[in-house]
C-alpha atoms as a PDB file:
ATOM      1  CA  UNK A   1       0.000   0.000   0.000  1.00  0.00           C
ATOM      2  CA  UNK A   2       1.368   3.002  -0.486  1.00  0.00           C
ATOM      3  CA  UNK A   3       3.310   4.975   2.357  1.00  0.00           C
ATOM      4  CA  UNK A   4       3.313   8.899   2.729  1.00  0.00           C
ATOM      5  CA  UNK A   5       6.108   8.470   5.463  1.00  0.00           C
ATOM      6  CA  UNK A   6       8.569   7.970   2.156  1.00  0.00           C
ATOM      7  CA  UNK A   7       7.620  11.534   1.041  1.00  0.00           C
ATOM      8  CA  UNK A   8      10.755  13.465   2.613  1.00  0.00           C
ATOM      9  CA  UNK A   9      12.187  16.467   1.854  1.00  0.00           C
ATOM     10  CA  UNK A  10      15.283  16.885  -0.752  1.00  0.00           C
ATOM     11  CA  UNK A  11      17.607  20.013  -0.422  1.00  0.00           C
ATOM     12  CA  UNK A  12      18.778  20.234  -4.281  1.00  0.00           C
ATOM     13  CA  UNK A  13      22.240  21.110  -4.723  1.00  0.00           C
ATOM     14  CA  UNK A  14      22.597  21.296  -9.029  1.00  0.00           C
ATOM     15  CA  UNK A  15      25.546  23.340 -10.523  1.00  0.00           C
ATOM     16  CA  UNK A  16      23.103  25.172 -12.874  1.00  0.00           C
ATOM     17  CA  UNK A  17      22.188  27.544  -9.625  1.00  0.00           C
ATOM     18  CA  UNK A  18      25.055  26.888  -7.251  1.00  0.00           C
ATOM     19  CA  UNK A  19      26.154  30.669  -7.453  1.00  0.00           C
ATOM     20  CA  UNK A  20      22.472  31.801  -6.393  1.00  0.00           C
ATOM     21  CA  UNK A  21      21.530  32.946  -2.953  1.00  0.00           C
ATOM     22  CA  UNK A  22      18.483  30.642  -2.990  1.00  0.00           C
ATOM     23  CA  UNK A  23      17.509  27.802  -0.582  1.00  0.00           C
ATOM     24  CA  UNK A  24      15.469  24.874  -3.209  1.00  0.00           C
ATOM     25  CA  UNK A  25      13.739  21.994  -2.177  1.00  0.00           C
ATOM     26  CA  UNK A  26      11.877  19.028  -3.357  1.00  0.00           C
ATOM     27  CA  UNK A  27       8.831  16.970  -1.535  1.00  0.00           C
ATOM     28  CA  UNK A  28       9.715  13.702  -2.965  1.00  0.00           C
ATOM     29  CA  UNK A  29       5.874  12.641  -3.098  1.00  0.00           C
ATOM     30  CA  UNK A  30       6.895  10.529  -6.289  1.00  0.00           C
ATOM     31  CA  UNK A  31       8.314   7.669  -3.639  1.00  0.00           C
ATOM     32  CA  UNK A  32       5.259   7.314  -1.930  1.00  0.00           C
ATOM     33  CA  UNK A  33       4.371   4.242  -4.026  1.00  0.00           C
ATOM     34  CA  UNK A  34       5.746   3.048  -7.699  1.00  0.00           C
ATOM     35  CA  UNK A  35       2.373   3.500  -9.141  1.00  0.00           C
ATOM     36  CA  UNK A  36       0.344   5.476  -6.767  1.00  0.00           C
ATOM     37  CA  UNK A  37       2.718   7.646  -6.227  1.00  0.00           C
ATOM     38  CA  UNK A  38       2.634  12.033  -5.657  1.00  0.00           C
ATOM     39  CA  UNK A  39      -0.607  13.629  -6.621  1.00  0.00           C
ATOM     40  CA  UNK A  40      -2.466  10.551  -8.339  1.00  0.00           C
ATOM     41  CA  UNK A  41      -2.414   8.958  -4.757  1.00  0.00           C
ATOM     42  CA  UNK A  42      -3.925  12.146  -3.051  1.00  0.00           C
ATOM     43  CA  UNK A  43      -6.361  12.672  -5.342  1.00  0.00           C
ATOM     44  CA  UNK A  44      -7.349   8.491  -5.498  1.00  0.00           C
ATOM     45  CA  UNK A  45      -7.187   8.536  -1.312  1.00  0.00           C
ATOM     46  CA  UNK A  46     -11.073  10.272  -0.112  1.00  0.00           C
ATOM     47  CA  UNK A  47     -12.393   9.040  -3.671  1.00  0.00           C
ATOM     48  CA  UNK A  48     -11.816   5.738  -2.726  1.00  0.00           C
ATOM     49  CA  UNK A  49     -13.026   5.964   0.389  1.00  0.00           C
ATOM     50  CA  UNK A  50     -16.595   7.887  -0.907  1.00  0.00           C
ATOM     51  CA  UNK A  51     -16.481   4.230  -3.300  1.00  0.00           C
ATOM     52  CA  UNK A  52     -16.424   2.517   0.122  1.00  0.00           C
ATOM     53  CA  UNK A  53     -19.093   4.519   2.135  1.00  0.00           C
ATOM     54  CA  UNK A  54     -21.747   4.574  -1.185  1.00  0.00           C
ATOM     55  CA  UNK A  55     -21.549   0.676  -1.484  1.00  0.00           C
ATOM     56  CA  UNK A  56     -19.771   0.563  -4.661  1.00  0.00           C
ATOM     57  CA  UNK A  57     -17.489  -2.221  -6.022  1.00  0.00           C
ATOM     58  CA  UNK A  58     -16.739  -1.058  -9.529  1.00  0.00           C
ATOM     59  CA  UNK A  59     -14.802   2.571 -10.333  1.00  0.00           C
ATOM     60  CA  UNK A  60     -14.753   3.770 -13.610  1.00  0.00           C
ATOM     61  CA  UNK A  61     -12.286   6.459 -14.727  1.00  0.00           C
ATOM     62  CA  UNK A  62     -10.945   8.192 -18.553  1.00  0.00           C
ATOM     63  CA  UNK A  63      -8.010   9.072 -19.936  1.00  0.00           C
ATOM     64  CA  UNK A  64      -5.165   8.570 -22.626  1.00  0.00           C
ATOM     65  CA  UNK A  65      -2.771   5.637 -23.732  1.00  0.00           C
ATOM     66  CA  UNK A  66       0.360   6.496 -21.692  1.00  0.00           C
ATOM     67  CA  UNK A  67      -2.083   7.943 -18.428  1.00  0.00           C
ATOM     68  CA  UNK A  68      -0.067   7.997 -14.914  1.00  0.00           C
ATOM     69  CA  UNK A  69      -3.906   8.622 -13.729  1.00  0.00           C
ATOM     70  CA  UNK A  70      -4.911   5.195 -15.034  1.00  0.00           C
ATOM     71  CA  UNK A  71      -2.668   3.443 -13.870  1.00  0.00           C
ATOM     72  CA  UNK A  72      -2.525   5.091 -10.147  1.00  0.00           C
ATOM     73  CA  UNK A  73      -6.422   4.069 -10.909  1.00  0.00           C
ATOM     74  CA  UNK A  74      -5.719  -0.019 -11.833  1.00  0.00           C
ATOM     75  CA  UNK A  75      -3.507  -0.329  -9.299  1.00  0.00           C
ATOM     76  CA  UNK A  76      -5.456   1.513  -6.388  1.00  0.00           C
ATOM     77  CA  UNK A  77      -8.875   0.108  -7.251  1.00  0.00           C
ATOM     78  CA  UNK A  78      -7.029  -3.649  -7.180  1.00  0.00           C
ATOM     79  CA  UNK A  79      -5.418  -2.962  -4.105  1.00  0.00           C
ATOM     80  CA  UNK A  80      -8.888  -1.703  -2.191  1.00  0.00           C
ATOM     81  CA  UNK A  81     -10.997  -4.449  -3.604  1.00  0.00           C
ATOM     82  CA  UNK A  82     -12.485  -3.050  -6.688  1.00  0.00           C
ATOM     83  CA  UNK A  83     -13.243  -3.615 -10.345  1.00  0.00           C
ATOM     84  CA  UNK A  84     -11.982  -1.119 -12.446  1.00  0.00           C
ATOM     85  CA  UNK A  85     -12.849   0.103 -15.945  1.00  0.00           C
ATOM     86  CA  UNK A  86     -10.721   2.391 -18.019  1.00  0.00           C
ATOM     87  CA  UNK A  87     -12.252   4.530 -21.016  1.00  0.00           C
ATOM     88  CA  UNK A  88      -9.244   5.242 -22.930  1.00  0.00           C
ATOM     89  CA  UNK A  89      -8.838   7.606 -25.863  1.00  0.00           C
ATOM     90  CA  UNK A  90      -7.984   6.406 -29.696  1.00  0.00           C
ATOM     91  CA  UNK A  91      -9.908   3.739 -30.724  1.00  0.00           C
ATOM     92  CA  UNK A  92      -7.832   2.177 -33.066  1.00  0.00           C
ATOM     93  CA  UNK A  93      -5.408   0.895 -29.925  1.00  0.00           C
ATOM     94  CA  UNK A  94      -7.936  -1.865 -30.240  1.00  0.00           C
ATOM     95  CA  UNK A  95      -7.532  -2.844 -33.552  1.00  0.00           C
ATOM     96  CA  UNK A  96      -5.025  -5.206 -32.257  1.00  0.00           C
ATOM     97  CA  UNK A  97      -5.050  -5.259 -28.908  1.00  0.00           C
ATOM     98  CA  UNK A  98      -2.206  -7.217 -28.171  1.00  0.00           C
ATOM     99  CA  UNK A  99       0.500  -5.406 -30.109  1.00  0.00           C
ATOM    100  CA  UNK A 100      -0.912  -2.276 -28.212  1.00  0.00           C
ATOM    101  CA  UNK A 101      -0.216  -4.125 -24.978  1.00  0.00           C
ATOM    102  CA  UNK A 102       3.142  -5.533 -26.060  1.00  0.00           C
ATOM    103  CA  UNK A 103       4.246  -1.926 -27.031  1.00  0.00           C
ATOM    104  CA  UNK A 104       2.575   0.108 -24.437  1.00  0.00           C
ATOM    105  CA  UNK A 105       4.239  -0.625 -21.110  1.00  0.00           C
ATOM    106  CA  UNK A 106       1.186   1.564 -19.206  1.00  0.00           C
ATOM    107  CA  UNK A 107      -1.544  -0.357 -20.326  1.00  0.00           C
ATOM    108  CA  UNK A 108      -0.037  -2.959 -20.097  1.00  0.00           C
ATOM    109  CA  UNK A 109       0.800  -2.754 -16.312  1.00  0.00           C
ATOM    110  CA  UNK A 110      -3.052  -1.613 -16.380  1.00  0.00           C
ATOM    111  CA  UNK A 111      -4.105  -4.802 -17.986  1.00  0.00           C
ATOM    112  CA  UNK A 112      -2.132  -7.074 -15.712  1.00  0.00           C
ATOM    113  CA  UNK A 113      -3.618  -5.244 -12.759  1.00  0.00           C
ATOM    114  CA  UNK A 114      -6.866  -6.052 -13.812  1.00  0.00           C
ATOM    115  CA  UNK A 115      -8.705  -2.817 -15.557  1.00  0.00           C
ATOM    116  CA  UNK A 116     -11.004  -3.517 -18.168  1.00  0.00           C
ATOM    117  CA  UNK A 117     -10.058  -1.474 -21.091  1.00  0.00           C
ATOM    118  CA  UNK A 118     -12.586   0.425 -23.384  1.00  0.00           C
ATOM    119  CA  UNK A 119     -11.210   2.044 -26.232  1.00  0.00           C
ATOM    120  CA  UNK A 120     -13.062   5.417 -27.673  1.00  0.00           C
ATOM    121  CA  UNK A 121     -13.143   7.961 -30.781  1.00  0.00           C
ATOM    122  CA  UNK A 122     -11.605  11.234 -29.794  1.00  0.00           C
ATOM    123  CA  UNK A 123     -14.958  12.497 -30.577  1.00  0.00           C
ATOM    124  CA  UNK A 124     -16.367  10.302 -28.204  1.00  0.00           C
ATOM    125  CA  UNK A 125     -14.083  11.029 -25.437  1.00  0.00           C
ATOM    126  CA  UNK A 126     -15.063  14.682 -25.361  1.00  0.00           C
ATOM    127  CA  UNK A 127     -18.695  13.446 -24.297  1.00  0.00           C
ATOM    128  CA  UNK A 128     -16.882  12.138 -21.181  1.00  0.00           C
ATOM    129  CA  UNK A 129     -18.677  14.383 -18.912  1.00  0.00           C
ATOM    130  CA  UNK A 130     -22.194  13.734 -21.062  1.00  0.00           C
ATOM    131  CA  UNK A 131     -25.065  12.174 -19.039  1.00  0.00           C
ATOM    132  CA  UNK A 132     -26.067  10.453 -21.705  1.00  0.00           C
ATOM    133  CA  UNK A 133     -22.285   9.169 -22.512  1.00  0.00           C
ATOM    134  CA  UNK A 134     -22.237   8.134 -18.769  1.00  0.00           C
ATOM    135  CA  UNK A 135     -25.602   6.166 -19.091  1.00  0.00           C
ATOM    136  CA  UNK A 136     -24.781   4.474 -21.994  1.00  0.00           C
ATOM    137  CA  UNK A 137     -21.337   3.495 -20.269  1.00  0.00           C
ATOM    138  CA  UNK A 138     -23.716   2.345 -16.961  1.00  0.00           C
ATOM    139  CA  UNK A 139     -25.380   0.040 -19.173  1.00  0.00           C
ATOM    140  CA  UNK A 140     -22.859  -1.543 -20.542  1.00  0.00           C
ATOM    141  CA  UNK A 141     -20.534  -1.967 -17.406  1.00  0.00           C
ATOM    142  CA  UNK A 142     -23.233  -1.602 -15.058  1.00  0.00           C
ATOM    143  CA  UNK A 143     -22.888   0.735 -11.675  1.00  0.00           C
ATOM    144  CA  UNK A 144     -19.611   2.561 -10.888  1.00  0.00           C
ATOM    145  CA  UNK A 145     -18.298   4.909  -9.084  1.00  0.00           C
ATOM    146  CA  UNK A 146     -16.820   8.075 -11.608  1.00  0.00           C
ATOM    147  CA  UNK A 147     -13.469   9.379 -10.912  1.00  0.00           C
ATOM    148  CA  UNK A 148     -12.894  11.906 -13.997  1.00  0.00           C
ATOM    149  CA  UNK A 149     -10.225  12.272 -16.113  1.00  0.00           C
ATOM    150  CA  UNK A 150      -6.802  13.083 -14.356  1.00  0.00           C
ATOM    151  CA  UNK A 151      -8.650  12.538 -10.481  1.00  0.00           C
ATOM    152  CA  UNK A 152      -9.613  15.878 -10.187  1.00  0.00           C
ATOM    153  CA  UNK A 153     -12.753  16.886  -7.810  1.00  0.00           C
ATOM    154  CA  UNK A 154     -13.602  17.885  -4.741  1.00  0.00           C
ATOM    155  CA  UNK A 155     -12.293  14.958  -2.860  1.00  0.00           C
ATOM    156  CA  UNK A 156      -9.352  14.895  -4.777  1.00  0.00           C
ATOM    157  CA  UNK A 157      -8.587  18.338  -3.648  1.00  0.00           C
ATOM    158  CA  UNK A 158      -9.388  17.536  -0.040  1.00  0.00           C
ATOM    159  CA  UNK A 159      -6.650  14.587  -0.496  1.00  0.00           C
ATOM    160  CA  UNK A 160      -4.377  17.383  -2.540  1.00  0.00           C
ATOM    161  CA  UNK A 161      -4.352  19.915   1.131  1.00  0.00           C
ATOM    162  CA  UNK A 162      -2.642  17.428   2.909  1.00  0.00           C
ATOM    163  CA  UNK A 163       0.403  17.543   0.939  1.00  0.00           C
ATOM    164  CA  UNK A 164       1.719  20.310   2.928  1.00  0.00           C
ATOM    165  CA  UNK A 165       3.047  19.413   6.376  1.00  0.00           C
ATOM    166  CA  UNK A 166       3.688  22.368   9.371  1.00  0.00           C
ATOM    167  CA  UNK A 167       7.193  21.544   8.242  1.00  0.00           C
ATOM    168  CA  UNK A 168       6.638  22.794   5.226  1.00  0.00           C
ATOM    169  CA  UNK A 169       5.447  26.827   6.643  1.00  0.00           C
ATOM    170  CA  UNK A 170       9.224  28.205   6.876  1.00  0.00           C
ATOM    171  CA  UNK A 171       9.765  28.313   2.503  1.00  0.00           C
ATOM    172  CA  UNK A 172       8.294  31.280   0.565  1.00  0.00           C
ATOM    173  CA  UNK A 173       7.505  29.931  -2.202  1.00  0.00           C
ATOM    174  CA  UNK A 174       5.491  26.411  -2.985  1.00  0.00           C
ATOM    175  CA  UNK A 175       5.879  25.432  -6.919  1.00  0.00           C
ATOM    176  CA  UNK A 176       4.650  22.261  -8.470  1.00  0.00           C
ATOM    177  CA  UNK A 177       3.206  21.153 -12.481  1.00  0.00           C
ATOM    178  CA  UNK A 178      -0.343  21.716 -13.264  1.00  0.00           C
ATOM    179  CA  UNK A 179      -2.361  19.380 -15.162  1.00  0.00           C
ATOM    180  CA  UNK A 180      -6.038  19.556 -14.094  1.00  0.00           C
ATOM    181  CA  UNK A 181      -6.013  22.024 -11.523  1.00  0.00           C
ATOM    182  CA  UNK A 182      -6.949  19.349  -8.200  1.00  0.00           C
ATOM    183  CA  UNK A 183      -2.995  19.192  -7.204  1.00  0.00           C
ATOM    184  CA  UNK A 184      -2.944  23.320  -6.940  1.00  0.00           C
ATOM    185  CA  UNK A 185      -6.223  23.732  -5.558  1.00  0.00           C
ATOM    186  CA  UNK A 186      -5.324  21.986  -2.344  1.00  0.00           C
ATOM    187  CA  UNK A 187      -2.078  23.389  -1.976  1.00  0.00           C
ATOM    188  CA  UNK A 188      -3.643  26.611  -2.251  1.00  0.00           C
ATOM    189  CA  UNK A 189      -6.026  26.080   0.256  1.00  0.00           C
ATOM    190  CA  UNK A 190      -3.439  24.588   3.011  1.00  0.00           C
ATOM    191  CA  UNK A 191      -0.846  27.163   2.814  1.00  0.00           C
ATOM    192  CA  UNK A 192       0.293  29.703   5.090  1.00  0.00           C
ATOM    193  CA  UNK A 193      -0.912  33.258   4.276  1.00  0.00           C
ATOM    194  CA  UNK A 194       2.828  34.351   3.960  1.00  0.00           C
ATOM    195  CA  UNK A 195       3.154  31.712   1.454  1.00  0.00           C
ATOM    196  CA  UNK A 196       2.855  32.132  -2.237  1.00  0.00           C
ATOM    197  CA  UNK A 197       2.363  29.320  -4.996  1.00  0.00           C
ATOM    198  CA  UNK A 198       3.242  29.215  -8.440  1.00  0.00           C
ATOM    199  CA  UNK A 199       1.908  26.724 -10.710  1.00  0.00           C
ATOM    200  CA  UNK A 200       3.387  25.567 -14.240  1.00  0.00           C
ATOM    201  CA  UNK A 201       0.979  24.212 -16.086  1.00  0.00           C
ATOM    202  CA  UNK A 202       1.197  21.570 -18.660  1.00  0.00           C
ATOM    203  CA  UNK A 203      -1.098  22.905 -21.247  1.00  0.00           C
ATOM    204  CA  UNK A 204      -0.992  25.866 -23.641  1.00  0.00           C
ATOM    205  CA  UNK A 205      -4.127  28.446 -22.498  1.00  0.00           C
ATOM    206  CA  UNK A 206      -5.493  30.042 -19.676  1.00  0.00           C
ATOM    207  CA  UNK A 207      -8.637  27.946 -18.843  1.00  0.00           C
ATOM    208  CA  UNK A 208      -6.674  26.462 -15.620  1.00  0.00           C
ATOM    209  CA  UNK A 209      -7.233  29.673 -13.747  1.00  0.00           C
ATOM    210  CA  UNK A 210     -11.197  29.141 -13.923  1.00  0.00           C
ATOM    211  CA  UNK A 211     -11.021  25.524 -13.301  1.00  0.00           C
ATOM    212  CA  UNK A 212      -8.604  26.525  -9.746  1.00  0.00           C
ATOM    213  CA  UNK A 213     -11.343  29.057  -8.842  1.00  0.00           C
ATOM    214  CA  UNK A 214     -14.035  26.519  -8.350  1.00  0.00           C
ATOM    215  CA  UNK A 215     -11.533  25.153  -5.548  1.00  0.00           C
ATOM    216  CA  UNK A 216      -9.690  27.869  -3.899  1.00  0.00           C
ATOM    217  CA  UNK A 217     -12.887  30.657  -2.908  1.00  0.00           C
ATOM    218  CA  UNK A 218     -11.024  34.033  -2.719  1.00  0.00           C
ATOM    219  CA  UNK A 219      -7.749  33.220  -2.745  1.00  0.00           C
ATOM    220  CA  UNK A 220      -5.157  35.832  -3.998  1.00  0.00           C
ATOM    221  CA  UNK A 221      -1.754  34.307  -3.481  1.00  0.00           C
ATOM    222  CA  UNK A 222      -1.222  31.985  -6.434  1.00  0.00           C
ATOM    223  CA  UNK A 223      -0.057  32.595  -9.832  1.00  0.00           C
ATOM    224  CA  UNK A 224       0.328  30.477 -12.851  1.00  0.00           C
ATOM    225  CA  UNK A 225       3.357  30.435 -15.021  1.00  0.00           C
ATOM    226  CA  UNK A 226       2.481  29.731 -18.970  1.00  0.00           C
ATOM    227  CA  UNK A 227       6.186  29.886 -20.020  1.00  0.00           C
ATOM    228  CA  UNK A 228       7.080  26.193 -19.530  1.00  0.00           C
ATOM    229  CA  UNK A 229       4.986  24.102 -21.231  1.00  0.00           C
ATOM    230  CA  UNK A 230       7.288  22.951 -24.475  1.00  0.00           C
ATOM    231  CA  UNK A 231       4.747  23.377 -27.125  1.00  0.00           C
ATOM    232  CA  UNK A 232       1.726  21.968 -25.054  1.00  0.00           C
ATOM    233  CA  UNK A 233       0.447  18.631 -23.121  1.00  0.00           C
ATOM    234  CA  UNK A 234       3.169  15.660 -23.517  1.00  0.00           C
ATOM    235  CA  UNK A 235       5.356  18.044 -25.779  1.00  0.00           C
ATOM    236  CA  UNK A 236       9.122  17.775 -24.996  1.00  0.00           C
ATOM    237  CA  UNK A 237      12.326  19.273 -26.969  1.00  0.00           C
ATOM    238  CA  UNK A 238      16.040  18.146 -26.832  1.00  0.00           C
ATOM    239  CA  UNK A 239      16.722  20.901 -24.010  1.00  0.00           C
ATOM    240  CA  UNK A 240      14.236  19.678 -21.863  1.00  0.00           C
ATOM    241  CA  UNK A 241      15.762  16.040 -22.030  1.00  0.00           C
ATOM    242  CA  UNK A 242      18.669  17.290 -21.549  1.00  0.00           C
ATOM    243  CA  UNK A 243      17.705  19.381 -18.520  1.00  0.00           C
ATOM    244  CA  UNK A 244      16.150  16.267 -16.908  1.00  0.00           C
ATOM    245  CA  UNK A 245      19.119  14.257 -17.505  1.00  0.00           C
ATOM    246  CA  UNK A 246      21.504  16.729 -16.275  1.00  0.00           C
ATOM    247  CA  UNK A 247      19.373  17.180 -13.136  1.00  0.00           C
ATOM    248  CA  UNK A 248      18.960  13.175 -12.355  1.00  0.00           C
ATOM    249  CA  UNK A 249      22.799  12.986 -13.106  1.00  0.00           C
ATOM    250  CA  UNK A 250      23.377  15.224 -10.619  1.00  0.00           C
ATOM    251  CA  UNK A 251      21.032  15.285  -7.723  1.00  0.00           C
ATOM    252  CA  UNK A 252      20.139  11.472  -8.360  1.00  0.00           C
ATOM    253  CA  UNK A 253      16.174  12.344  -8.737  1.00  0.00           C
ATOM    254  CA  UNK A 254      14.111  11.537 -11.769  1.00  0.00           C
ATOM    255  CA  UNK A 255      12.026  13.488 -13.614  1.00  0.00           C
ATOM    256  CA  UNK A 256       8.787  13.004 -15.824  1.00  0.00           C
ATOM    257  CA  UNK A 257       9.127  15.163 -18.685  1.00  0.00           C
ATOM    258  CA  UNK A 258       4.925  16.026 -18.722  1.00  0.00           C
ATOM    259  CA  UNK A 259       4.656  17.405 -15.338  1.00  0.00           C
ATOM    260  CA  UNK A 260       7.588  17.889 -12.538  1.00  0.00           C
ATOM    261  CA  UNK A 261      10.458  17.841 -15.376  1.00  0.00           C
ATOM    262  CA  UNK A 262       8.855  20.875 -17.146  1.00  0.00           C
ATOM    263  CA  UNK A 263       8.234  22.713 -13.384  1.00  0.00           C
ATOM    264  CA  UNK A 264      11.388  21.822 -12.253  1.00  0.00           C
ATOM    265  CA  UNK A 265      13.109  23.347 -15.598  1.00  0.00           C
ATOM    266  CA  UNK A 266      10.990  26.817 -14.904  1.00  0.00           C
ATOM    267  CA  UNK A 267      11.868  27.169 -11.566  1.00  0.00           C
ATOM    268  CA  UNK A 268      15.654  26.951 -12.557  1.00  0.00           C
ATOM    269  CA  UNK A 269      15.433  29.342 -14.975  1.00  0.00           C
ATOM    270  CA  UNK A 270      13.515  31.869 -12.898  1.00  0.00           C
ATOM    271  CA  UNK A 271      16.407  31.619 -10.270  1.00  0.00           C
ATOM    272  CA  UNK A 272      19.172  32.241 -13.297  1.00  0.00           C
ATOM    273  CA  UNK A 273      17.039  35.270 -14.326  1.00  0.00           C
ATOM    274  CA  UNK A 274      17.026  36.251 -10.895  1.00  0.00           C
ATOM    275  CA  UNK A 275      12.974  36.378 -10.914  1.00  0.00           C
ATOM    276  CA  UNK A 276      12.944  35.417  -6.551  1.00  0.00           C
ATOM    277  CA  UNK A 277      14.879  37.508  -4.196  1.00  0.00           C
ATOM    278  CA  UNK A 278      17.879  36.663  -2.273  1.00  0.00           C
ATOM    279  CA  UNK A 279      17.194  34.669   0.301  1.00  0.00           C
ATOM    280  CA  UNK A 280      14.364  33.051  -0.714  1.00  0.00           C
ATOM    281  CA  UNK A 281      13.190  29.431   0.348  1.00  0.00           C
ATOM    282  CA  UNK A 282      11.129  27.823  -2.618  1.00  0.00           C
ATOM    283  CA  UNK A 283      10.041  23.921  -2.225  1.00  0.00           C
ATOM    284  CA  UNK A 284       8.975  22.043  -5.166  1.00  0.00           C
ATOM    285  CA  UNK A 285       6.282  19.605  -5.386  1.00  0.00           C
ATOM    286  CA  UNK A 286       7.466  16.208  -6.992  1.00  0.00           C
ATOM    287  CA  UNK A 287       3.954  14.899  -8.281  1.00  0.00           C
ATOM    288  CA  UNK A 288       5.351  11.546  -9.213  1.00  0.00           C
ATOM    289  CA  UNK A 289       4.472  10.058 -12.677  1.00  0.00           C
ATOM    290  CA  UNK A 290       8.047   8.241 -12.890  1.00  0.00           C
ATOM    291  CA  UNK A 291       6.615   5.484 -14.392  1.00  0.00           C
ATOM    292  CA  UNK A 292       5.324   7.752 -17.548  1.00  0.00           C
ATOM    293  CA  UNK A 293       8.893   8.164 -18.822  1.00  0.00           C
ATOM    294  CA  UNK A 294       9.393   4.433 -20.634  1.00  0.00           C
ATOM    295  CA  UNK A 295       6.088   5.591 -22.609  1.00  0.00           C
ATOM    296  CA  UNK A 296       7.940   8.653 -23.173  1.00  0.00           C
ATOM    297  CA  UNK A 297      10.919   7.182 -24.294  1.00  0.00           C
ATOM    298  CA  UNK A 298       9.163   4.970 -26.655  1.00  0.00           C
ATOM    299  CA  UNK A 299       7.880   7.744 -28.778  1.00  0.00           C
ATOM    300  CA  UNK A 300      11.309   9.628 -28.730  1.00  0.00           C
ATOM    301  CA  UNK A 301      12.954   6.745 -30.014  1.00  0.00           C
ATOM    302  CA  UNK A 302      10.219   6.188 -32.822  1.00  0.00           C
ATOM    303  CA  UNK A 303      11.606  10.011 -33.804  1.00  0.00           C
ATOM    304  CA  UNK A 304      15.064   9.166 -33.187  1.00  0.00           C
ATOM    305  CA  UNK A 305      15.359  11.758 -30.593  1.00  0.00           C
ATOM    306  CA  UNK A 306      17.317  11.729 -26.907  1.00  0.00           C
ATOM    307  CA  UNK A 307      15.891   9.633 -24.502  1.00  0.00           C
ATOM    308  CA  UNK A 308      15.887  10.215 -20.874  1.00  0.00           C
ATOM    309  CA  UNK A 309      18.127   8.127 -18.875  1.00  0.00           C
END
C-alpha cells in the first residue's frame, strides 16, 4: 500500500544555480508508491473511500494511452478491492489489442492489474462528462463509481491539502506542475498566508485559472506560469531532455518530462534570471508520474530523438 512516510524532503544542490543565494527543495511525493505515487495517490485517497461509504465495487475512470492517472487508478482500485474500468482515448489501440499491450508498457501494467479497457473515438471522449455518454457506459458496465479524467474533484482536492506538512510553513515559495487544476487547488487552500504558490501548467491556455477558482474561494496568493509548457500537453524538446538528464545525473532524482520535469526546468530558470529575491526558500512539489517516462521514451525513439536516462 502506499506509504506517505517515504515523502521526505530533498535540499537540491545542481551546478546550474550553485552561485544563487536561494535555498530549493523538493517533496519527494513521487516515492510514496511506484504506481500510486505524488498527486495521483492524493487525489485516489477520499475518492476511494466515498467508493467505500456509497456501497460501490466497480470505479470507472478516462483518460489517454500512456495515463499515470490510469494506472494510479488499476492499481489503487485492485489494491482496495475493486473492479476497475478504463475509457481510454484512440480507438484504433484496439484494432489489435495485443500489439498495443506488447508496445505500451502503461496499459499494459493496467491490464495485468486487472482494468477492463474500453477504447473510444476522440470524438467520443469529449462526451466524457455527457449524461447520456455516462448512461450508456452504466449500461454496458453496469454501476460505478466516476473518478474523472486526471482525479480531479472535490475529494481529490481535499486529499491534494494534505500535501503540505507544518514543516513545510518556513519556505516562501510552494511550486509544483499543473495538469487539471486538483494538485494546486489543495495546496492553495493549506498554505500559510505568507506563502505564495506558483503553478506551471502543462497545457498551452489560460482555462486552468477558472477551473482553480471553483476550488480555492477568494484566494489571492497563487499565480500560474504559462512559459514552460514545451509546445503543449506531452510536448518535450532536446533541451528539456537534456535538462532532466543533467538534473537526475546530478542530484540522483528523476524526472517526468509532462509534469515535474517541465516545473522543475521553470523554476531553474527563474532563479538564473534572478525572478525570486535573495534569500528566498522555494520547495517544489514532486507529483510523481516516474513510471510515464518508458512511454515517453518509446515515442522519442520512434523520432530518433534523446531519450531520458
Amino acid at each position: 500500500m502506499p506509504n506517505i512516510d517515504n515523502s521526505i524532503l530533498q535540499e537540491i544542490r545542481f551546478s546550474e544555480i550553485k552561485r544563487k543565494d536561494i535555498s530549493l527543495f523538493i517533496k519527494r511525493e513521487d516515492l510514496i508508491h511506484p504506481e500510486i505515487s505524488g498527486n495521483k495517490f492524493r487525489k485516489l485517497k477520499y475518492n476511494l473511500k466515498e467508493a467505500k461509504k456509497l456501497k460501490k465495487t466497480s470505479l470507472l475512470t478516462f483518460g489517454g494511452a500512456f495515463s499515470n492517472h490510469i494506472l494510479a487508478t488499476a492499481v489503487a482500485g485492485k489494491l482496495a478491492g475493486f473492479t476497475t474500468v478504463g475509457i481510454i482515448r484512440g480507438e484504433e489501440l484496439a484494432n489489435n489489442l495485443a500489439e498495443t499491450l506488447e508496445s505500451n508498457d502503461t496499459l499494459r501494467q493496467v491490464h495485468l492489474n486487472g482494468m477492463k479497457l474500453h477504447f473510444v473515438s476522440r470524438e467520443q471522449y469529449r462526451q466524457k462528462k455527457s449524461i447520456g455518454f455516462l448512461e450508456k457506459l452504466k449500461n454496458r458496465f453496469g454501476d460505478f463509481y466516476l473518478i474523472p479524467e486526471g482525479g480531479t474533484n472535490c475529494l481529490a482536492v481535499k486529499g491534494c491539502e494534505e500535501i503540505l506538512s507544518k514543516d513545510e510553513a518556513g519556505f516562501d515559495h510552494i511550486c509544483c506542475a499543473v495538469g487539471t487544476g486538483g494538485t494546486i487547488s489543495g495546496i492553495i487552500n493549506s498554505v500559510s498566508k505568507h506563502q505564495k504558490v506558483i503553478g506551471f501548467p502543462a497545457f498551452k491556455g489560460n482555462f486552468l485559472i477558472d477551473e482553480i477558482k471553483k476550488y480555492v474561494s477568494e484566494k489571492k496568493n497563487w499565480s500560474l506560469n504559462n512559459e514552460y509548457h514545451f509546445g503543449g500537453y506531452a510536448k518535450t524538446t532536446d533541451e528539456l531532455i537534456a535538462f532532466i538528464n543533467r538534473f537526475k545525473k546530478e542530484t540522483k532524482i528523476p524526472l517526468d518530462p509532462i509534469y515535474t520535469g517541465k516545473m522543475v526546468y521553470g523554476v531553474v530558470d527563474l532563479i538564473n534570471n534572478n525572478y525570486f529575491a535573495e534569500g528566498t526558500k522555494i520547495l517544489m512539489i514532486h507529483t510523481g508520474g516516474i513510471q510515464g517516462i518508458r512511454g515517453v521514451n518509446t515515442i522519442l525513439r520512434r523520432k530518433n530523438s534523446s531519450t531520458i536516462d
